[in-house]
Protein backbone atom coordinates (compact mmCIF):
# COMPACT_ATOMS: atom_id res chain seq x y z
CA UNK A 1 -8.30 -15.82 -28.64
CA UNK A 2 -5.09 -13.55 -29.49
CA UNK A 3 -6.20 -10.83 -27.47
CA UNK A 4 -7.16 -12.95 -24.45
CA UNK A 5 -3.78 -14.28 -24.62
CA UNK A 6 -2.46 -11.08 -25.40
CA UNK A 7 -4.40 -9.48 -22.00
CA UNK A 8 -2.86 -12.42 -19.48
CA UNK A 9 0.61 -11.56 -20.49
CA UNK A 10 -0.35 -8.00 -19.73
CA UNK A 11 -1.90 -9.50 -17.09
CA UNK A 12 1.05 -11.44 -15.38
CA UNK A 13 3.08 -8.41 -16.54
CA UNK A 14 1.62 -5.70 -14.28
CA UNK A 15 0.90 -8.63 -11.26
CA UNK A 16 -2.37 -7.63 -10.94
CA UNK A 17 -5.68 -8.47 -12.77
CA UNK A 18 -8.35 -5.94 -14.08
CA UNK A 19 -10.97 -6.19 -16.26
CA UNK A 20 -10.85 -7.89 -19.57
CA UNK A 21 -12.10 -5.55 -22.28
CA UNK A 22 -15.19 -7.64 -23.35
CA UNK A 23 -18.09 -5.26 -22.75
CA UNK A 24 -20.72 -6.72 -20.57
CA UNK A 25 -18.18 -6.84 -16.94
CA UNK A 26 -16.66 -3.56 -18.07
CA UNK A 27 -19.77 -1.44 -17.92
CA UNK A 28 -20.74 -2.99 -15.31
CA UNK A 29 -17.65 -2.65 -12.98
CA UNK A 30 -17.49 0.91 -14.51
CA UNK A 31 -21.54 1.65 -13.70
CA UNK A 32 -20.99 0.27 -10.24
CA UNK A 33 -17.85 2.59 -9.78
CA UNK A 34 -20.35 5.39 -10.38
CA UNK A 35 -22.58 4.71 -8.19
CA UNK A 36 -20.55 4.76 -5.44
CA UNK A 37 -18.47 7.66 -6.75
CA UNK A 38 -22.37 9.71 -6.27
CA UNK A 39 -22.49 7.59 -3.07
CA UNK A 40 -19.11 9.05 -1.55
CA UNK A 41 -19.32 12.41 -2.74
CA UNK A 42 -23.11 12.70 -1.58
CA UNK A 43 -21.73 11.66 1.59
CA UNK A 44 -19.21 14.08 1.70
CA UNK A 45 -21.66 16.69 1.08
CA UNK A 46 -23.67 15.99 3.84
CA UNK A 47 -20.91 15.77 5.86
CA UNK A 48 -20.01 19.53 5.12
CA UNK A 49 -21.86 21.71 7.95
CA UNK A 50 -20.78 19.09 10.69
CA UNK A 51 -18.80 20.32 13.40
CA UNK A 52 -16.06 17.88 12.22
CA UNK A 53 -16.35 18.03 8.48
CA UNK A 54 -12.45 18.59 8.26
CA UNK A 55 -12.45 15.10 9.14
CA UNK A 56 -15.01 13.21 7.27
CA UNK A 57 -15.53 15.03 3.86
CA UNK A 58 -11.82 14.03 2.80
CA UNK A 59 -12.47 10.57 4.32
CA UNK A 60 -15.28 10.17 1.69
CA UNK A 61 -14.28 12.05 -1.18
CA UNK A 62 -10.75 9.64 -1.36
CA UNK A 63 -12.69 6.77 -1.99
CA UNK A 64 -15.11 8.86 -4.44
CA UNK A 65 -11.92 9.77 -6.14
CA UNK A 66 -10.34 6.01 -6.32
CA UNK A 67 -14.05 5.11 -7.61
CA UNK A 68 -14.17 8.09 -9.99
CA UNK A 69 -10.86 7.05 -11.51
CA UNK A 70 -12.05 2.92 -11.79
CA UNK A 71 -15.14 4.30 -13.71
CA UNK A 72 -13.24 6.23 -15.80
CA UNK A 73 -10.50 3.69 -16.46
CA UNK A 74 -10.54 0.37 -14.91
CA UNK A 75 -7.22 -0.70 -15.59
CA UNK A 76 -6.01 2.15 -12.98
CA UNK A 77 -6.29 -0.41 -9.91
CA UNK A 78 -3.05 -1.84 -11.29
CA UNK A 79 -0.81 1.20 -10.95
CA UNK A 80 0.78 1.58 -7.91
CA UNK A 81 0.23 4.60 -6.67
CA UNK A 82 -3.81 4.14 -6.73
CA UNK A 83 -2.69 0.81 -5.04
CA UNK A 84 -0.81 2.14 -2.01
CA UNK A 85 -3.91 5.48 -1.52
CA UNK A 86 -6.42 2.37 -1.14
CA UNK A 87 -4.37 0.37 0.83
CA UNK A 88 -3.32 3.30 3.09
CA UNK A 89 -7.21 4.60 3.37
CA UNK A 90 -8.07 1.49 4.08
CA UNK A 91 -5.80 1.00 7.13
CA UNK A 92 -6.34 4.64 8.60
CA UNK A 93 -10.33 3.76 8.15
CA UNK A 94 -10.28 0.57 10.16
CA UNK A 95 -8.59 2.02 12.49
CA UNK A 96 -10.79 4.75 12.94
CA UNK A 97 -13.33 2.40 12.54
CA UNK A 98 -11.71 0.46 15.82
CA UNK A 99 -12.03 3.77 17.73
CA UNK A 100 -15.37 4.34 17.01
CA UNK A 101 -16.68 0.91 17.48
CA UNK A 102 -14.87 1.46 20.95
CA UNK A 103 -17.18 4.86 21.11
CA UNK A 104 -20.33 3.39 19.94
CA UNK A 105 -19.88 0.17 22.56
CA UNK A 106 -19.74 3.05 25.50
CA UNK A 107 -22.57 4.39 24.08
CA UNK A 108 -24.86 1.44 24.23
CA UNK A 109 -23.80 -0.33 27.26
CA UNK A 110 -26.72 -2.05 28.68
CA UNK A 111 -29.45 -0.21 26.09
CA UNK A 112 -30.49 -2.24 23.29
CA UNK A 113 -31.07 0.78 20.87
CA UNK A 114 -29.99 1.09 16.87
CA UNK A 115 -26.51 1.94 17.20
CA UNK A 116 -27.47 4.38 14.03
CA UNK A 117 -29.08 6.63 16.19
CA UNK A 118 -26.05 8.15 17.17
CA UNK A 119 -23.70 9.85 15.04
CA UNK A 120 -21.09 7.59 16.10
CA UNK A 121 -22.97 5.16 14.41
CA UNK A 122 -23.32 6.27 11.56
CA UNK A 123 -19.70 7.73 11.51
CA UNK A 124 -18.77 3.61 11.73
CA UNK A 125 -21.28 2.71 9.17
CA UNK A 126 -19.69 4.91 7.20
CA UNK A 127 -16.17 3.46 7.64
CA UNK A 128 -17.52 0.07 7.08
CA UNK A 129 -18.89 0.85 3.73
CA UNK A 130 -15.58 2.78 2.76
CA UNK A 131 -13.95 -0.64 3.95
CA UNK A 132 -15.44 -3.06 2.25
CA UNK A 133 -16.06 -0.80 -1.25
CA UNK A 134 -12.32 -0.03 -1.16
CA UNK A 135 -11.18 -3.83 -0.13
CA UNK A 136 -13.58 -4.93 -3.04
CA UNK A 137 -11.72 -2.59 -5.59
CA UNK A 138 -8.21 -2.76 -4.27
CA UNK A 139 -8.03 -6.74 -3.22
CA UNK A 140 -10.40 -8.78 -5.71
CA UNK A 141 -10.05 -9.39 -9.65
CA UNK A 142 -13.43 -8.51 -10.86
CA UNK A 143 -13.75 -9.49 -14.01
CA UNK A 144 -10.34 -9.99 -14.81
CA UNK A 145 -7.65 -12.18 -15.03
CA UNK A 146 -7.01 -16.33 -13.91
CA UNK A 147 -9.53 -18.84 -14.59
CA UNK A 148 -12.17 -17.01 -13.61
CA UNK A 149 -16.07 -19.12 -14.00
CA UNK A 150 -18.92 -17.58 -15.19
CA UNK A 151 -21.11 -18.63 -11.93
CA UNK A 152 -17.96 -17.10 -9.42
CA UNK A 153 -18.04 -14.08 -11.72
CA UNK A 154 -21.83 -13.53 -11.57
CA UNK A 155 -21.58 -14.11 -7.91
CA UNK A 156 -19.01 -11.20 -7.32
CA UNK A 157 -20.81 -9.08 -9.55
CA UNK A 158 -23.88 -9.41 -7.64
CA UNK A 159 -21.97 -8.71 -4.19
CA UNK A 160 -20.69 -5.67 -5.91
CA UNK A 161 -24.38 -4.38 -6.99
CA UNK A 162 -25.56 -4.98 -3.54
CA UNK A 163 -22.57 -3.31 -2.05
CA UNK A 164 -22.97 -0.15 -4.32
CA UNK A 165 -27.12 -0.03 -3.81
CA UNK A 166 -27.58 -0.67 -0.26
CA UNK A 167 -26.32 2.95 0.76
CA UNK A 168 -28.11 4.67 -1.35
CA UNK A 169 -31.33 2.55 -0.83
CA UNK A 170 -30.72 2.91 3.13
CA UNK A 171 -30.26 6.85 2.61
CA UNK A 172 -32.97 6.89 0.44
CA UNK A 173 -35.20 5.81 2.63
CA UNK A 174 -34.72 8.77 4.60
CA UNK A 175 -36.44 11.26 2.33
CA UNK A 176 -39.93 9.11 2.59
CA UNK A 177 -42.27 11.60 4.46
CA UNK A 178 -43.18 9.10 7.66
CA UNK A 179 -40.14 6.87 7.34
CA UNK A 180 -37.18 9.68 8.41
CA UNK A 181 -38.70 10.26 11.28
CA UNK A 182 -38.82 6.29 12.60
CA UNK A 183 -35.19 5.17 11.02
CA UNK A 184 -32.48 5.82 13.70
CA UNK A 185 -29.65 6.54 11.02
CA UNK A 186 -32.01 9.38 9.35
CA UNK A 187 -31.84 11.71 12.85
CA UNK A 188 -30.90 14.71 12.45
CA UNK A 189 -31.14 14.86 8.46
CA UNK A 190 -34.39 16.69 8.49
């Protein structure tokens, strides 16, 4: 009970809430982080002979990095300097994510076609993820802090396995033999 009270001083202290160190919701906040740290920096990989990789290989591997550094030390998403990179990457990603929504609407006017077909599409798939993942991380108390229930806690947990999986699942998909060449978003991988 000391340290509990101990960690909500700490807590109150900083003005933000990260993960109590009690084992289970640590590894797992810190597994998930990896995952999507692979996620982001596979991304950026891929995104490295495209005409406009000067663009999107630093718009992954930020997040990768502000995932990297949660794996590696939770308790980071207090400091403010982590703070204001997520905040700020999340901004300049919606709005690119604006523009290309604008793009992709242009593209599909009057075609009802999977907008993932285009690389447009994907480019705003890819914002969304970096959207969400980063809002998740930079907005939420996962396992930390406040009066927190078990059920709520379970609950965001799950989100945040789902969130983490479903890109790589989706991608994966791609490298089954007669699935890549039916999936819109796996054109041009191959």
């Amino acid at each position: 009970m000391k340290s509990n009270v101990k960690y909500q001083a700490v807590n109150e202290e900083h003005g933000s809430s990260f993960i109590k160190d009690d084992g289970k919701w640590r590894w797992i906040w810190q597994g998930t982080n990896a995952v999507m740290t692979l996620f982001f920096t596979l991304a950026a990989y891929v995104n490295v002979n495209d005409e406009d990789f000067y663009i999107w290989v630093p718009v992954y591997l930020l997040p990768g990095f502000l995932s990297l550094a949660i794996a590696v030390k939770p308790e980071v998403t207090a400091n403010s300097i982590w703070k204001t990179v997520a905040t700020v990457h999340i901004t300049l990603c919606l709005a690119g994510g604006l523009y290309l929504t604008i793009i992709v609407i242009e593209l599909l006017t009057g075609a009802i076609v999977n907008p993932l077909q285009h690389e447009e599409g994907r480019e705003l798939g890819g914002t969304v993820i970096i959207v969400l993942w980063l809002s998740l991380c930079r907005f939420t108390s996962i396992g930390g802090g406040g009066d927190n229930s078990k059920g709520a806690m379970n609950t965001l947990l799950l989100m945040t396995g789902i969130t983490a999986l479903l890109p790589l699942v989706v991608w994966g998909l791609c490298f089954v033999d007669p699935l890549h060449k039916q999936l819109g978003h796996c054109k041009d991988m191959f």
